[in-house]
C-alpha atoms as a PDB file:
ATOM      1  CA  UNK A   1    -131.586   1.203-156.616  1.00  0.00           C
ATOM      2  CA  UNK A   2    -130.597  -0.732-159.671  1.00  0.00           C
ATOM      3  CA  UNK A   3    -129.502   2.894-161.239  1.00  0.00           C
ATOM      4  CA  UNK A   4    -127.518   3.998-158.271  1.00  0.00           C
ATOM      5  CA  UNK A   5    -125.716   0.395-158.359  1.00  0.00           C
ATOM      6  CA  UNK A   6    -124.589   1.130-161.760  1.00  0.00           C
ATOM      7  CA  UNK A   7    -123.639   4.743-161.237  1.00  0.00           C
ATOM      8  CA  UNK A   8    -121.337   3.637-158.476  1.00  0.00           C
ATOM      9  CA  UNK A   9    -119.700   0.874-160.782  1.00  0.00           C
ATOM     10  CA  UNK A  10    -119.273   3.390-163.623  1.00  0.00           C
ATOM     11  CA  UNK A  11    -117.529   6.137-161.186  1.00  0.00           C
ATOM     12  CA  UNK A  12    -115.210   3.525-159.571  1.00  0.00           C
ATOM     13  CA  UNK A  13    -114.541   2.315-162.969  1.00  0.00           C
ATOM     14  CA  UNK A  14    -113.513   5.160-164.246  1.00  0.00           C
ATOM     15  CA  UNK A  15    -111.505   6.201-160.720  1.00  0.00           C
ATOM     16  CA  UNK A  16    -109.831   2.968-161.534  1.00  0.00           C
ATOM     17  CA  UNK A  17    -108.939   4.083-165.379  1.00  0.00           C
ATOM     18  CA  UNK A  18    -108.027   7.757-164.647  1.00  0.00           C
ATOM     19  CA  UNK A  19    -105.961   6.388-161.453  1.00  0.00           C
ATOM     20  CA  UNK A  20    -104.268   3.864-163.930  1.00  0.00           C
ATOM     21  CA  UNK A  21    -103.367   6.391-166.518  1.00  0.00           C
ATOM     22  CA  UNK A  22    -101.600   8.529-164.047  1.00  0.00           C
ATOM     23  CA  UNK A  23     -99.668   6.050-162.539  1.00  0.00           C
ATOM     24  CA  UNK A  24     -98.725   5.118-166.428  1.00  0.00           C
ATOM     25  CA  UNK A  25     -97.388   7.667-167.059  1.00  0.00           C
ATOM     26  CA  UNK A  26     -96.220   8.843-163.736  1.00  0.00           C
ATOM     27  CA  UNK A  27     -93.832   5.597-163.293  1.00  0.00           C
ATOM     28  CA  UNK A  28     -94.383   3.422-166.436  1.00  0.00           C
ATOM     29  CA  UNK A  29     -96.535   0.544-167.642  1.00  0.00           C
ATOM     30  CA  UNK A  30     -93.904  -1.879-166.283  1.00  0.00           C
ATOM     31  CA  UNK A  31     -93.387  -0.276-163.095  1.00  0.00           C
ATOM     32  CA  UNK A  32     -97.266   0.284-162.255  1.00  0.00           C
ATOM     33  CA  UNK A  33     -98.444  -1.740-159.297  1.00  0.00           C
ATOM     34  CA  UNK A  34    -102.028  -2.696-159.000  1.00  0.00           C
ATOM     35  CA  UNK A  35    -101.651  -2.144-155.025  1.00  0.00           C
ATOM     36  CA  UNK A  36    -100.843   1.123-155.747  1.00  0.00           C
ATOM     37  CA  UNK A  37    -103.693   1.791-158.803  1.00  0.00           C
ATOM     38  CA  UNK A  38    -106.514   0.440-156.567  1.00  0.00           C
ATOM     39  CA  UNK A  39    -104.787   2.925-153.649  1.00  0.00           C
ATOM     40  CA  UNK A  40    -104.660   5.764-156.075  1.00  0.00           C
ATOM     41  CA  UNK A  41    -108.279   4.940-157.152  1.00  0.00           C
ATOM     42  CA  UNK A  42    -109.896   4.582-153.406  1.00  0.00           C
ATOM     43  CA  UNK A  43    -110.937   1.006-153.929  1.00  0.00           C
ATOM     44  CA  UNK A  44    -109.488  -2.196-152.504  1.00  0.00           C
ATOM     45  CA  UNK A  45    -107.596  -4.352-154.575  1.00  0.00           C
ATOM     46  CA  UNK A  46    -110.184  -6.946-154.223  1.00  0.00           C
ATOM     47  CA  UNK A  47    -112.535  -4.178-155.857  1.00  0.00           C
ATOM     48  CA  UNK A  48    -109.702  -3.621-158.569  1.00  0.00           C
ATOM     49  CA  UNK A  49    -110.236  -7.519-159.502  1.00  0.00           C
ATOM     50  CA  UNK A  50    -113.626  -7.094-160.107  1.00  0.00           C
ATOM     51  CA  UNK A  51    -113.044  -4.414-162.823  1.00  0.00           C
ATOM     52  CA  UNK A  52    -109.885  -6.005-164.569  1.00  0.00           C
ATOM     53  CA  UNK A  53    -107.687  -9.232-164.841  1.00  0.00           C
ATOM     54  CA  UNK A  54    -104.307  -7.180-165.093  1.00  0.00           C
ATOM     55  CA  UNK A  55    -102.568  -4.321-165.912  1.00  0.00           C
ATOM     56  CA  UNK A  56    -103.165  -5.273-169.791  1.00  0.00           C
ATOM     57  CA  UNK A  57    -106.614  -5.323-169.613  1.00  0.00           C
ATOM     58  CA  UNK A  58    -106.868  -2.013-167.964  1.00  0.00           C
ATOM     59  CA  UNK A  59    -104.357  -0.445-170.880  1.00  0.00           C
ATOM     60  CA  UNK A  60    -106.812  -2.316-173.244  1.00  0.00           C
ATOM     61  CA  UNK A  61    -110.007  -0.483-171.476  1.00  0.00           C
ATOM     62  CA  UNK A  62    -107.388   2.807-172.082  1.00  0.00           C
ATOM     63  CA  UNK A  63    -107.231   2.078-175.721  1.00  0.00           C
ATOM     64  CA  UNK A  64    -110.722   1.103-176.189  1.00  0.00           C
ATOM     65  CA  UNK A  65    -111.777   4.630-174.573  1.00  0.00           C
ATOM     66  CA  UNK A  66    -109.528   6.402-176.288  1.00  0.00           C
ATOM     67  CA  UNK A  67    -110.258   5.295-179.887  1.00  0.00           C
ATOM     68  CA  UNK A  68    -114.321   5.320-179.012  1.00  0.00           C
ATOM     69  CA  UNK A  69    -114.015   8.896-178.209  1.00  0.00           C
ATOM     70  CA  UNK A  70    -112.180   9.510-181.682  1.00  0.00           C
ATOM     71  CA  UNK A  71    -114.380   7.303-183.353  1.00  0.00           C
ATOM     72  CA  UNK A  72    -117.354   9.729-182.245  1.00  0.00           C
ATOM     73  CA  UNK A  73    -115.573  12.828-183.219  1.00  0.00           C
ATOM     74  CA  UNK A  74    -114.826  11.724-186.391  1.00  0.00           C
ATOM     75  CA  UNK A  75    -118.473  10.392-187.350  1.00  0.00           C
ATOM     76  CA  UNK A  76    -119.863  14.074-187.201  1.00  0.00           C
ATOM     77  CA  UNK A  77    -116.451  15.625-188.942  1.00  0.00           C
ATOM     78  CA  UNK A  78    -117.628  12.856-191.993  1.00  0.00           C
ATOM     79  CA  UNK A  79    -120.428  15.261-192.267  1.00  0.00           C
ATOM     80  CA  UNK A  80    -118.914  18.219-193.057  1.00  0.00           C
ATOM     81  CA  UNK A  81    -119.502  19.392-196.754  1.00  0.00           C
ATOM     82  CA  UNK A  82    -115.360  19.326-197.747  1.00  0.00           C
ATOM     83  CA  UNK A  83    -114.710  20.716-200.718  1.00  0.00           C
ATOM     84  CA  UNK A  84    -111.044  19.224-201.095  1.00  0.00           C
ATOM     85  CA  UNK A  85    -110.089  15.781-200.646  1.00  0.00           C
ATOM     86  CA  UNK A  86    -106.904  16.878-198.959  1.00  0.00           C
ATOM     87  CA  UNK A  87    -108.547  19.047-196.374  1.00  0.00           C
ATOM     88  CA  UNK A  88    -110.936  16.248-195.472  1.00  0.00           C
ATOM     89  CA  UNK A  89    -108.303  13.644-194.719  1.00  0.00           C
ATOM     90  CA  UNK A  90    -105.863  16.340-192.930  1.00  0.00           C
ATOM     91  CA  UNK A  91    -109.223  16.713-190.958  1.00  0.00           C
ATOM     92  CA  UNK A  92    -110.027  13.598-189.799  1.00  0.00           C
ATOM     93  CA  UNK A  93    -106.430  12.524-189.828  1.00  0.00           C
ATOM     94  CA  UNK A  94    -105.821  15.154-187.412  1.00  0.00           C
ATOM     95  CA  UNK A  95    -108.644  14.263-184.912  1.00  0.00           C
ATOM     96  CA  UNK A  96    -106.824  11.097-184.721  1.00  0.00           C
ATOM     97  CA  UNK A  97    -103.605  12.176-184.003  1.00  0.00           C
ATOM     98  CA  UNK A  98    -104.492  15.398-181.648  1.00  0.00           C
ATOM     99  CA  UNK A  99    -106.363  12.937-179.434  1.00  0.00           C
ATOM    100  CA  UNK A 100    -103.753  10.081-179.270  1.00  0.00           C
ATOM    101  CA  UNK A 101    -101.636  11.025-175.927  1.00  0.00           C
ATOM    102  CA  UNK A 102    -104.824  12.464-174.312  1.00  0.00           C
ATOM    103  CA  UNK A 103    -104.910   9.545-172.165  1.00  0.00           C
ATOM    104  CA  UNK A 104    -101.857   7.395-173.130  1.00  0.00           C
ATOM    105  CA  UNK A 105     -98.305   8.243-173.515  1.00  0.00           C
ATOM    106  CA  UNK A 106     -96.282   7.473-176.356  1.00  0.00           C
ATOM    107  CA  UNK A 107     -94.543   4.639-174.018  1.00  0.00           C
ATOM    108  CA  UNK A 108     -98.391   3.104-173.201  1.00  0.00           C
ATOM    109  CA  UNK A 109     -98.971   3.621-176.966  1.00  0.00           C
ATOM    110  CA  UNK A 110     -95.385   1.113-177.567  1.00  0.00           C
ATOM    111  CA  UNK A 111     -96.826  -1.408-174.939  1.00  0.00           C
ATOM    112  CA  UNK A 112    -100.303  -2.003-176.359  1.00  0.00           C
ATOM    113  CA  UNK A 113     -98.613  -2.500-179.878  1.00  0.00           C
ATOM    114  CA  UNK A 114     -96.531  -4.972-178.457  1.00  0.00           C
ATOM    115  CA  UNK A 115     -99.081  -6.689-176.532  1.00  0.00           C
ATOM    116  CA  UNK A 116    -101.036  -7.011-179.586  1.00  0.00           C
ATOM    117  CA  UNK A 117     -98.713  -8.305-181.674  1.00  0.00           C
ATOM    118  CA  UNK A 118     -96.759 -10.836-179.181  1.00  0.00           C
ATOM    119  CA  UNK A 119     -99.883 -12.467-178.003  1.00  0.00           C
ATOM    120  CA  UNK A 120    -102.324 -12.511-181.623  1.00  0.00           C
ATOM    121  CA  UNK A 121    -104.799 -14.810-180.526  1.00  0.00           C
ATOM    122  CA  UNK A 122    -105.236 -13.164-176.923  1.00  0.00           C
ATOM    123  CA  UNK A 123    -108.663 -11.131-176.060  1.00  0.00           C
ATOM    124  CA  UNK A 124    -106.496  -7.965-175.841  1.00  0.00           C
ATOM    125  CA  UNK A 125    -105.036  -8.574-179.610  1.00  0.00           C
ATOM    126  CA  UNK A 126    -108.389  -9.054-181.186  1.00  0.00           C
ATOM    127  CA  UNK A 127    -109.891  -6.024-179.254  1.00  0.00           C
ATOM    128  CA  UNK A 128    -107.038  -3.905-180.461  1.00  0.00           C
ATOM    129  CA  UNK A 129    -107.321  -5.346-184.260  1.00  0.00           C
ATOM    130  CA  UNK A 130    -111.261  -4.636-183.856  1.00  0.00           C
ATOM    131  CA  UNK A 131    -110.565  -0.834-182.812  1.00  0.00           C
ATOM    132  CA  UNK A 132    -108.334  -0.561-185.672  1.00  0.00           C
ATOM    133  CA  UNK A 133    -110.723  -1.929-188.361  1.00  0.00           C
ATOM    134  CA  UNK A 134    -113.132   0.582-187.040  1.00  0.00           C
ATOM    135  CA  UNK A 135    -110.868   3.759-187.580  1.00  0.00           C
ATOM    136  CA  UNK A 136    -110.138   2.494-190.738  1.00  0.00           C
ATOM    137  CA  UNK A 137    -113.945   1.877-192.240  1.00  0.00           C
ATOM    138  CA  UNK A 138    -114.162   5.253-191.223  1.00  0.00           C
ATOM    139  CA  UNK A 139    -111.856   6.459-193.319  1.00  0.00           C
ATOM    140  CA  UNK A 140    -113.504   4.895-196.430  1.00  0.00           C
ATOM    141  CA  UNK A 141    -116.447   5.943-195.080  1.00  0.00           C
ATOM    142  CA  UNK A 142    -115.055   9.621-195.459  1.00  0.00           C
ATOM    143  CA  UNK A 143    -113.728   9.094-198.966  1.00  0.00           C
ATOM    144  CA  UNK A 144    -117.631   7.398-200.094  1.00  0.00           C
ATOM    145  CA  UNK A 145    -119.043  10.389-198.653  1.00  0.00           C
ATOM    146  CA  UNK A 146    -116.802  12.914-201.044  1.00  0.00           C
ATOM    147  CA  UNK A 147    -117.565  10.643-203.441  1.00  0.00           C
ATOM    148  CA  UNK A 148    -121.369  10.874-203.608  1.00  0.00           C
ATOM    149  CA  UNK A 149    -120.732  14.876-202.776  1.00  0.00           C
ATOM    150  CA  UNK A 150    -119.356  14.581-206.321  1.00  0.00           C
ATOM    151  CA  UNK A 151    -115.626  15.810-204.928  1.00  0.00           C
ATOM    152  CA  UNK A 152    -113.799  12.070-205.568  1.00  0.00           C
ATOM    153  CA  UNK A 153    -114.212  10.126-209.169  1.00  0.00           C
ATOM    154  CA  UNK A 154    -116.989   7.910-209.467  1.00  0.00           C
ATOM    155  CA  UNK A 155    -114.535   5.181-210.588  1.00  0.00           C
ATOM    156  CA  UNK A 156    -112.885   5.104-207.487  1.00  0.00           C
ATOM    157  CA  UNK A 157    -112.534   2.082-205.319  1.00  0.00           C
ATOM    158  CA  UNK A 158    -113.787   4.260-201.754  1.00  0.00           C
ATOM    159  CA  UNK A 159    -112.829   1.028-199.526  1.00  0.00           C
ATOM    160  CA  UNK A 160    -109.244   0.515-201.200  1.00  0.00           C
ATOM    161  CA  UNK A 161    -108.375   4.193-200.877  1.00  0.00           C
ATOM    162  CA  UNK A 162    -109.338   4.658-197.510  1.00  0.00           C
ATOM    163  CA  UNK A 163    -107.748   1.421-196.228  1.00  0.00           C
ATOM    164  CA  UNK A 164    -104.630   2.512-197.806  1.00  0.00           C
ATOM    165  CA  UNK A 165    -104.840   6.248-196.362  1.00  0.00           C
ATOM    166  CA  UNK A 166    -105.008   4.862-193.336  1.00  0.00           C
ATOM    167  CA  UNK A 167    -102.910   2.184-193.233  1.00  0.00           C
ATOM    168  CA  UNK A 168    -100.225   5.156-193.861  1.00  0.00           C
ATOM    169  CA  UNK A 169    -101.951   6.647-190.872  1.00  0.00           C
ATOM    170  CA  UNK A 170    -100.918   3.832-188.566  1.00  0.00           C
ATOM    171  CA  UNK A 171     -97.517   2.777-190.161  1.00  0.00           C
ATOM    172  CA  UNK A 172     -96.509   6.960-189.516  1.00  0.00           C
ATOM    173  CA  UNK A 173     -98.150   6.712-185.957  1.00  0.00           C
ATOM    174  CA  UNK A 174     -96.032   3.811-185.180  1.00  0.00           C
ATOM    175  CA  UNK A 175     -93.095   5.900-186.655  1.00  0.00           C
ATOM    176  CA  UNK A 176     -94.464   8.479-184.260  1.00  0.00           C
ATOM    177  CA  UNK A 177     -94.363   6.326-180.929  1.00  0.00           C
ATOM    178  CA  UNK A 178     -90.884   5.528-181.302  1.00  0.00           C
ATOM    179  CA  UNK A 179     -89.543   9.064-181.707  1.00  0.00           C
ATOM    180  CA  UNK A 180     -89.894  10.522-178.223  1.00  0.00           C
ATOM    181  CA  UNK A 181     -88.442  13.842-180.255  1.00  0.00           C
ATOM    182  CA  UNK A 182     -91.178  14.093-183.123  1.00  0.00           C
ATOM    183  CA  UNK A 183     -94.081  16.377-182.268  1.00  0.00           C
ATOM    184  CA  UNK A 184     -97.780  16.102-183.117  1.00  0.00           C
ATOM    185  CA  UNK A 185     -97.262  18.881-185.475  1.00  0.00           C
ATOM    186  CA  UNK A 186     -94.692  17.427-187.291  1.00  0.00           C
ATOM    187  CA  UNK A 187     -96.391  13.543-187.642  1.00  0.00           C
ATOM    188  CA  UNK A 188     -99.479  15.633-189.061  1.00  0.00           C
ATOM    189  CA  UNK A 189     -97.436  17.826-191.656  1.00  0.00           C
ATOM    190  CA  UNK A 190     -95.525  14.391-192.500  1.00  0.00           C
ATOM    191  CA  UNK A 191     -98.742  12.336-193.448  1.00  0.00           C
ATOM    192  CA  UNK A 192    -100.345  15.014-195.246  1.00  0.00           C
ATOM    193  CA  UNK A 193     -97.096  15.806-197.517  1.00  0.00           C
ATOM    194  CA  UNK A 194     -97.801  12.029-198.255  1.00  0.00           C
ATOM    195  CA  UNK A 195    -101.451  12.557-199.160  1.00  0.00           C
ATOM    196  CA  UNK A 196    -101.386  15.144-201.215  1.00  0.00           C
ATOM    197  CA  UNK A 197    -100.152  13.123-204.278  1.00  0.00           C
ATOM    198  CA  UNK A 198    -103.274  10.700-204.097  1.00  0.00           C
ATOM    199  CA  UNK A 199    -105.949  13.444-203.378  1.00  0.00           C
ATOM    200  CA  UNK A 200    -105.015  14.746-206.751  1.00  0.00           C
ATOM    201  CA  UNK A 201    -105.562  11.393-208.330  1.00  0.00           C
ATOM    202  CA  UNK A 202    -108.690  11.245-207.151  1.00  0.00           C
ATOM    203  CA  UNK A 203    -110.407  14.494-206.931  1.00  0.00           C
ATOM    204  CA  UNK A 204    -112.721  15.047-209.742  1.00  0.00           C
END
């Protein structure tokens, strides 16, 4: 029984998270009503209140899914025996950015990054800084992997290029959230114009 308990709670969680998405997008993050998630979702709102405080912790829960399922993607691309540096950061670079709007919009995307910054010290801003920290060690986890591979210089710092490739990554995704106009294709081609001058430096 204690199985079928907590495949209930995982399927009306995630009837709550798909509901919420659609409505996101659908209407807005502003204009969203939890009345009309919890309707969408077949719970009560009661039910809803269980799952999540407020609308922020649900885009949180968005966020957090989102960046988990990139996360796992980009652990087995790490394996991959690259041969060029700039191939292996347009690679992973790209997993990133081809999964961003599968469940948020560019307009969800603007809220969390508001949310995070206005409020630092709130559970949502630290969860967000956490996912962040996480995409980026895997980035310098990529670059230490060409490194012992023998592709990237032994004398380079792994952790201080990947935090800066990636850093890039997020400053040109921000770019990327305010330009309703500027495609995925375009944001990738950008970043990797803006690569290609360091993977020289450092490929052996």
């Amino acid at each position: 029984m204690t199985g079928l308990r907590a495949q209930k709670k995982a399927d009306k969680n995630r009837r709550i998270l798909a509901a919420a998405t659609s409505l996101f997008r659908d209407v807005g993050y502003d204009s969203a009503r939890i009345e009309d998630i919890a309707d969408m979702a077949g719970v009560s709102v009661g039910t809803f209140y269980n799952y999540y405080k407020n609308k922020g912790d649900m885009l949180m829960a968005t966020v957090s899914m989102e960046v988990e399922e990139v996360l796992t993607s980009g652990a087995t691309l790490i394996a991959h025996n690259h041969l060029d540096v700039g191939r292996a950061f347009a690679d992973l670079i790209g997993k990133y950015y081809d999964h961003s709007l599968t469940y948020l919009s560019k307009e969800m995307w603007r809220t969390a990054m508001s949310l995070s910054i206005a409020q630092p010290d709130s559970p949502f801003s630290k969860r967000y800084t956490a996912l962040d920290h996480r995409l980026s060690k895997q980035v310098c986890d990529l670059v230490r992997n060409l490194q012992t591979r023998g592709i990237v210089r032994k004398d380079v710092d792994c952790d201080a290029v990947g935090e800066m490739v990636f850093n890039n990554v997020n400053m040109m995704f921000i770019e990327f959230v305010k330009d309703e106009e500027l495609d995925i294709a375009g944001l990738k081609s950008a970043v990797a114009r803006q690569n290609a001058p360091l993977a020289s430096l450092i490929t052996v």
